[in-house]
Protein backbone atom coordinates (compact mmCIF):
# COMPACT_ATOMS: atom_id res chain seq x y z
CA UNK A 1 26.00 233.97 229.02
CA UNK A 2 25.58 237.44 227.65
CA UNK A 3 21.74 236.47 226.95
CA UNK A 4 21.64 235.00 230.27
CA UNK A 5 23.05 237.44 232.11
CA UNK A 6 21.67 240.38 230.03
CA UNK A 7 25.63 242.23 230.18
CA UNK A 8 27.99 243.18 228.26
CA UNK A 9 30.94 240.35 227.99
CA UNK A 10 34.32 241.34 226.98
CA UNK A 11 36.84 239.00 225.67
CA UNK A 12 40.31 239.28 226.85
CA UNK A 13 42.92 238.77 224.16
CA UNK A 14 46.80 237.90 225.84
CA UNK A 15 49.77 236.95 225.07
CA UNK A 16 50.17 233.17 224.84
CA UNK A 17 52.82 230.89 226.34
CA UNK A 18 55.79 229.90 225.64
CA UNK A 19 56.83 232.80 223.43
CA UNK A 20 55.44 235.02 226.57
CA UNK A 21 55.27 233.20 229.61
CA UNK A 22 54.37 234.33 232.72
CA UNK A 23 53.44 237.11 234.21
CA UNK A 24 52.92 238.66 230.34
CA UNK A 25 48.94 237.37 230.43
CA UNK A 26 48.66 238.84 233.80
CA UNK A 27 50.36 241.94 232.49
CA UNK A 28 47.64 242.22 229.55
CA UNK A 29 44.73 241.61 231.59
CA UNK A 30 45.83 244.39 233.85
CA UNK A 31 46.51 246.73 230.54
CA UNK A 32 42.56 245.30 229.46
CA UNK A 33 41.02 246.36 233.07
CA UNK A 34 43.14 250.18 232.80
CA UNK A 35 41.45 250.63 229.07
CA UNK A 36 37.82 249.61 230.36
CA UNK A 37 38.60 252.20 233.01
CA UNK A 38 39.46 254.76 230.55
CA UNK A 39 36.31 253.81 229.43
CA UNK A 40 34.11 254.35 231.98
CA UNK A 41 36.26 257.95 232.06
CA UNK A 42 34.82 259.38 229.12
CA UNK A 43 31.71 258.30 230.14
CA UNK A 44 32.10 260.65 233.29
CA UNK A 45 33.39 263.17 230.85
CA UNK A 46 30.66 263.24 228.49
CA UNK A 47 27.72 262.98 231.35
CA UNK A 48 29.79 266.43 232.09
CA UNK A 49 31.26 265.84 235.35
CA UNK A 50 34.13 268.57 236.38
CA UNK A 51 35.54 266.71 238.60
CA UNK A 52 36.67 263.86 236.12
CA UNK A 53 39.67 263.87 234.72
CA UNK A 54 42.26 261.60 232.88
CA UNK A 55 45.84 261.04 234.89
CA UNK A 56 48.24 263.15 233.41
CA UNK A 57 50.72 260.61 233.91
CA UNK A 58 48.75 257.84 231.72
CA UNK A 59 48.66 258.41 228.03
CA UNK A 60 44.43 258.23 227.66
CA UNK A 61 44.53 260.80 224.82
CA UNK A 62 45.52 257.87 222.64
CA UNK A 63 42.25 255.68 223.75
CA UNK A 64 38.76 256.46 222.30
CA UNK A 65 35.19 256.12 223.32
CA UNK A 66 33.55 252.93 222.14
CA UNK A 67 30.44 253.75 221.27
CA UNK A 68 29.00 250.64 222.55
CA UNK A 69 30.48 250.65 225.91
CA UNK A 70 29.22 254.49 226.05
CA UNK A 71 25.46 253.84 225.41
CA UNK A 72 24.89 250.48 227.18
CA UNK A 73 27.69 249.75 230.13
CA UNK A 74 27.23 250.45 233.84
CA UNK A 75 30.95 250.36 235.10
CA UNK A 76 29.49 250.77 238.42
CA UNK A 77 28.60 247.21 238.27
CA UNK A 78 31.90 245.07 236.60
CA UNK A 79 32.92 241.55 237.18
CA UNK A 80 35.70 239.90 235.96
CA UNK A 81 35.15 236.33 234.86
CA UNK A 82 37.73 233.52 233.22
CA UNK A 83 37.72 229.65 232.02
CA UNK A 84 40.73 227.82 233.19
CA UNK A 85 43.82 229.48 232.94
CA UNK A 86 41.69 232.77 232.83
CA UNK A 87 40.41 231.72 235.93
CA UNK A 88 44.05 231.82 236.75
CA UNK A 89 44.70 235.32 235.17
CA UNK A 90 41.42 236.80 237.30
CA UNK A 91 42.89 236.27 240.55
CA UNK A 92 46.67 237.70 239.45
CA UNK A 93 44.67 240.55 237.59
CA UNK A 94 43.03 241.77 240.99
CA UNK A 95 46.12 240.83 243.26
CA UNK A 96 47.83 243.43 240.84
CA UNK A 97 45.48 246.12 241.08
CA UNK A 98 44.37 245.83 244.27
CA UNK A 99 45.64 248.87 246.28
CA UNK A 100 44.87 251.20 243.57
CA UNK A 101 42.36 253.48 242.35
CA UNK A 102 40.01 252.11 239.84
CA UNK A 103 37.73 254.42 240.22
CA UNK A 104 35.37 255.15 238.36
CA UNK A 105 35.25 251.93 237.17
CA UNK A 106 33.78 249.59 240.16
CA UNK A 107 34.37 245.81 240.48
CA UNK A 108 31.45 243.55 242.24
CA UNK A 109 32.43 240.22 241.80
CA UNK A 110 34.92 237.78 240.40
CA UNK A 111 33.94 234.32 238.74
CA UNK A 112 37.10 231.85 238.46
CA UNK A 113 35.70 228.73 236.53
CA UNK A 114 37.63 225.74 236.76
CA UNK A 115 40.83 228.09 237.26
CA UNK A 116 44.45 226.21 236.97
CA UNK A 117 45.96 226.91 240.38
CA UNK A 118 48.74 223.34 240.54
CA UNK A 119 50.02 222.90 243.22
CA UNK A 120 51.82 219.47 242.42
CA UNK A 121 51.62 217.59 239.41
CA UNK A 122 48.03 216.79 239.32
CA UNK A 123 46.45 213.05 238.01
CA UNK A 124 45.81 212.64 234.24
CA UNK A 125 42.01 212.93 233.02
CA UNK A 126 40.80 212.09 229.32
CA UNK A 127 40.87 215.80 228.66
CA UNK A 128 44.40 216.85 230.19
CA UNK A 129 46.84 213.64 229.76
CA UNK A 130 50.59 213.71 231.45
CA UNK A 131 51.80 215.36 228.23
CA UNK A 132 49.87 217.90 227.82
CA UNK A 133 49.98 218.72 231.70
CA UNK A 134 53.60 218.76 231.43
CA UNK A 135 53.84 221.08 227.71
CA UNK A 136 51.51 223.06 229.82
CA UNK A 137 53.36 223.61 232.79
CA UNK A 138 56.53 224.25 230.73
CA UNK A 139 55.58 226.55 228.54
CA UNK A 140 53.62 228.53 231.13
CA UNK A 141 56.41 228.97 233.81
CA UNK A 142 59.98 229.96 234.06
CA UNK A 143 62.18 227.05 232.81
CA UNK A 144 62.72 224.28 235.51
CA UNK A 145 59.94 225.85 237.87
CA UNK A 146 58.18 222.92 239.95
CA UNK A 147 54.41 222.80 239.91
CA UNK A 148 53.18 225.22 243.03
CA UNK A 149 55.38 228.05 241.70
CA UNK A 150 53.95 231.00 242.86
CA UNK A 151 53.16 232.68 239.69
CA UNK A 152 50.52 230.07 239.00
CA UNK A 153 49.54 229.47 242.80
CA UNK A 154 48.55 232.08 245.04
CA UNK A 155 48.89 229.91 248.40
CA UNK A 156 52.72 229.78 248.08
CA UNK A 157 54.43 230.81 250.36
CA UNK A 158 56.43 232.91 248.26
CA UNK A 159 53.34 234.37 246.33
CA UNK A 160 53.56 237.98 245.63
CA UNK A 161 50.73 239.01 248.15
CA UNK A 162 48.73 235.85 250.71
CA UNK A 163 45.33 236.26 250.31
CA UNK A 164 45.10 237.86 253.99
CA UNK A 165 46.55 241.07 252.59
CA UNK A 166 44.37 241.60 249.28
CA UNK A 167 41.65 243.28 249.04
CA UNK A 168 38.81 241.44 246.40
CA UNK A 169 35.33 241.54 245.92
CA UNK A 170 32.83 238.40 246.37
CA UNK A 171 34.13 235.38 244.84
CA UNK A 172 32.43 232.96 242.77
CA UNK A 173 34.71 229.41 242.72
CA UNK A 174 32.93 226.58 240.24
CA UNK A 175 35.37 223.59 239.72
CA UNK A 176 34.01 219.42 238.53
CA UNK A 177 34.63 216.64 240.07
CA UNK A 178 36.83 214.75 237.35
CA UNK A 179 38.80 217.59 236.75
CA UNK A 180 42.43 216.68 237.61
CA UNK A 181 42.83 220.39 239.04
CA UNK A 182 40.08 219.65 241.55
CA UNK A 183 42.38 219.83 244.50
CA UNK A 184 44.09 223.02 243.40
CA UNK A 185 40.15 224.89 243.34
CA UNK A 186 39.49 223.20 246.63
CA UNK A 187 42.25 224.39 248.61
CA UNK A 188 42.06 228.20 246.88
CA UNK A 189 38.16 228.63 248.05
CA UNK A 190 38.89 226.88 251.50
CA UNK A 191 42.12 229.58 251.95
CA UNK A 192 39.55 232.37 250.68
CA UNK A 193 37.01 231.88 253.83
CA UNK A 194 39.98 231.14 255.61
CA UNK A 195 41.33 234.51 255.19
CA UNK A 196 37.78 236.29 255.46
CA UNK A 197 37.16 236.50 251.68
CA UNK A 198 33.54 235.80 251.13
CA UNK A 199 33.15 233.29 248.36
CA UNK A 200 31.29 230.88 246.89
CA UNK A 201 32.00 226.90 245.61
CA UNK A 202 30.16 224.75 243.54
CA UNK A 203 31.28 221.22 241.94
CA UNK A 204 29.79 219.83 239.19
CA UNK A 205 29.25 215.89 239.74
CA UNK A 206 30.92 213.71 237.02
CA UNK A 207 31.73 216.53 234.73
CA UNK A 208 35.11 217.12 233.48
CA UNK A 209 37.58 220.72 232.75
CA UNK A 210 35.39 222.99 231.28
CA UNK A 211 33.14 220.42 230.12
CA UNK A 212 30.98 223.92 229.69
CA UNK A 213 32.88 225.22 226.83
CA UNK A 214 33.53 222.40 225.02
CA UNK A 215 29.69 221.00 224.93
CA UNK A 216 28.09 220.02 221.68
CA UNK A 217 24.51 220.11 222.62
CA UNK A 218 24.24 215.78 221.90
CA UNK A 219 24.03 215.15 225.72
CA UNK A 220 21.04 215.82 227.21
CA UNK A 221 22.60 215.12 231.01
CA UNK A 222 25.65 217.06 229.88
CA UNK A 223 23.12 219.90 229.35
CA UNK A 224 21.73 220.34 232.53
CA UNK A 225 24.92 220.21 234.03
CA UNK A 226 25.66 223.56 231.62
CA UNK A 227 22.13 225.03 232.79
CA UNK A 228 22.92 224.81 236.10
CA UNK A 229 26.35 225.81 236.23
CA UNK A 230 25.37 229.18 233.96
CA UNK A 231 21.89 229.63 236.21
CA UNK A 232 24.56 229.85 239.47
CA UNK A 233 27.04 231.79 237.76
CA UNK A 234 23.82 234.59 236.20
CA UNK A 235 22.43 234.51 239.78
CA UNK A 236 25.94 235.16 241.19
CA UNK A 237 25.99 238.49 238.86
CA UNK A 238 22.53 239.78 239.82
CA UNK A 239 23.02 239.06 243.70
CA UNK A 240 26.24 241.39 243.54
CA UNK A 241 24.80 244.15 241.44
CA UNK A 242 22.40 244.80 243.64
CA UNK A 243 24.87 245.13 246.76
CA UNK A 244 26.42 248.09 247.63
CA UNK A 245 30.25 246.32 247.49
CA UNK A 246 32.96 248.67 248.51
CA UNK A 247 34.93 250.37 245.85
CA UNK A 248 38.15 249.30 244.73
CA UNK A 249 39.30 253.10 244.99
CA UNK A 250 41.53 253.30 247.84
CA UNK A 251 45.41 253.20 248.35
CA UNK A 252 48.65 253.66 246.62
CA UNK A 253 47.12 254.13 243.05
CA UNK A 254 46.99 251.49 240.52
CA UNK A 255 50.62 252.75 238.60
CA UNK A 256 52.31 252.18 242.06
CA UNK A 257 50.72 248.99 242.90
CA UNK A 258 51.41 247.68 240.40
CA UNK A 259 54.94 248.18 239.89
CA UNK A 260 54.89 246.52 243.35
CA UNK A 261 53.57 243.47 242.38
CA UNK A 262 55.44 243.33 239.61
CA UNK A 263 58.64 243.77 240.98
CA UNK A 264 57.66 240.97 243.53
CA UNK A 265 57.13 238.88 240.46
CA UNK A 266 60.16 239.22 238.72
CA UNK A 267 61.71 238.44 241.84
CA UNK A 268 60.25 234.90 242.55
CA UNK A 269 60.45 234.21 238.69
CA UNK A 270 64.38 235.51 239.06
CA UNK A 271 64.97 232.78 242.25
CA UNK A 272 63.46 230.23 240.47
CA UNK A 273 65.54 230.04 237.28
CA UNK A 274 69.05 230.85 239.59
CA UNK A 275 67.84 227.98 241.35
CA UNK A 276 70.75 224.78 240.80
CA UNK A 277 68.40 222.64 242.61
CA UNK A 278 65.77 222.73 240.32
CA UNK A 279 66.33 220.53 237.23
CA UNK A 280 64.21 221.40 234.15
CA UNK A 281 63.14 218.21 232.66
CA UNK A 282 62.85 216.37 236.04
CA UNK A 283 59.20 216.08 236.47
CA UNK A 284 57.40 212.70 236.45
CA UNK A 285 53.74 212.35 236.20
CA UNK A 286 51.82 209.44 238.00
């Protein structure tokens, strides 16, 4: 994708489930966008604008330029991307920030492939059998939360903020047809346009979760499903640079918001686990 796309990809380390379940990865991916931001500050600061400056409140005299990032980056033009349960993180990541000041750093677009957004407990698939649905589920979520909990799906109606109050940039949703989270990526693009997001959908026919990152290059049919699902997602990036999409730089600023949404978090992972009507080993998979 990188040669595709001619940019520069990052890759997102977080904590893993269950020794840090959720929010922690939403947490980290937050803590990754503030440090490219920081980035995209010395930038400013070496291009010798007076006007930039770091928060005093933020400790950015402990970050350093990377030198890469400083020759070859345009953080005018960012886009956060994720596979799966980064899909997943991509949405939380810009539901937390969202409200606060970004700037310079500006973000055009947001591409959620095949993101994990349950909503009950979905059908088994080759790739993601009853067992590993359910170790998934587990580990991921506070102990006895159903599938739907709103910390993993952002149409509860408990979630921390409904998509009619956030504030998010064009929306690329790619999901396949034999992927057992199918109705999960339906129903999240659907409440998108719903809500006046502007987004995008595309299914792949016959393909399976993330059949894209786990191709071997033996299937010729397989291929072209990867061509074409990389050609949408490259075209996707160019059509949004181009636009002039508002920047993510009004509101609250980012410390407050996101102490916010955090708080409202903690909360709805709090009422699940007080909850005695919740059993934690009571789920049955068709």
């Amino acid at each position: 994708m990188a040669n595709k796309s001619s940019c520069i990809w990052i890759s997102l380390y977080y904590r893993l489930a269950p020794e840090h379940p959720l929010p922690a990865a939403y947490d980290d991916g937050v803590s990754a966008l503030m440090w490219l931001r920081s980035q995209a500050l010395f930038g400013e600061m070496r291009e010798g604008d007076p006007g930039i400056g770091f928060p005093e409140e933020e400790p950015f005299a402990a970050k350093k330029p990377d030198p890469w990032l400083s020759e070859y980056a345009d953080f005018s033009s960012c886009f956060l991307s994720g596979d799966s349960t980064g899909g997943t993180i991509v949405h939380y990541e810009a539901a937390m920030v969202d409200g606060g000041n970004l700037s310079p750093l500006q973000i055009k677009g947001m591409l959620l492939i095949h993101p994990a957004f349950p909503q009950e407990a979905p059908r088994a698939s080759v790739e993601l059998s009853n067992a590993m649905v359910s170790f998934f589920h587990k580990s991921a979520l506070p102990s006895g939360a159903p599938f739907g909990h709103p910390l993993m799906h952002p149409l509860h109606p408990e979630s921390p903020k409904d998509l009619s109050r956030l504030r998010l940039p064009p929306e690329f949703v790619a999901a396949a047809s034999n992927d057992p989270l199918l109705p999960g990526d339906v129903a999240y693009f659907k409440a998108l346009r719903r809500a006046g997001h502007e987004a995008q959908f595309f299914e792949s026919p016959e393909m399976t979760h993330c059949f894209h990152t786990q191709f071997d290059g033996s299937s010729p049919a397989v291929a072209a499903h990867v061509d074409e699902l990389e050609g949408l997602m490259v075209a996707f990036i160019e059509g949004n640079c181009k636009r002039s999409t508002l920047s993510r730089t009004l509101g609250q600023g980012v410390d407050a918001a996101e102490r916010n949404i955090k708080l409202d978090m903690q909360i709805a992972k709090q009422s699940y686990e007080s909850s005695s009507v919740v059993e934690e080993d009571h789920e049955e998979f068709p």
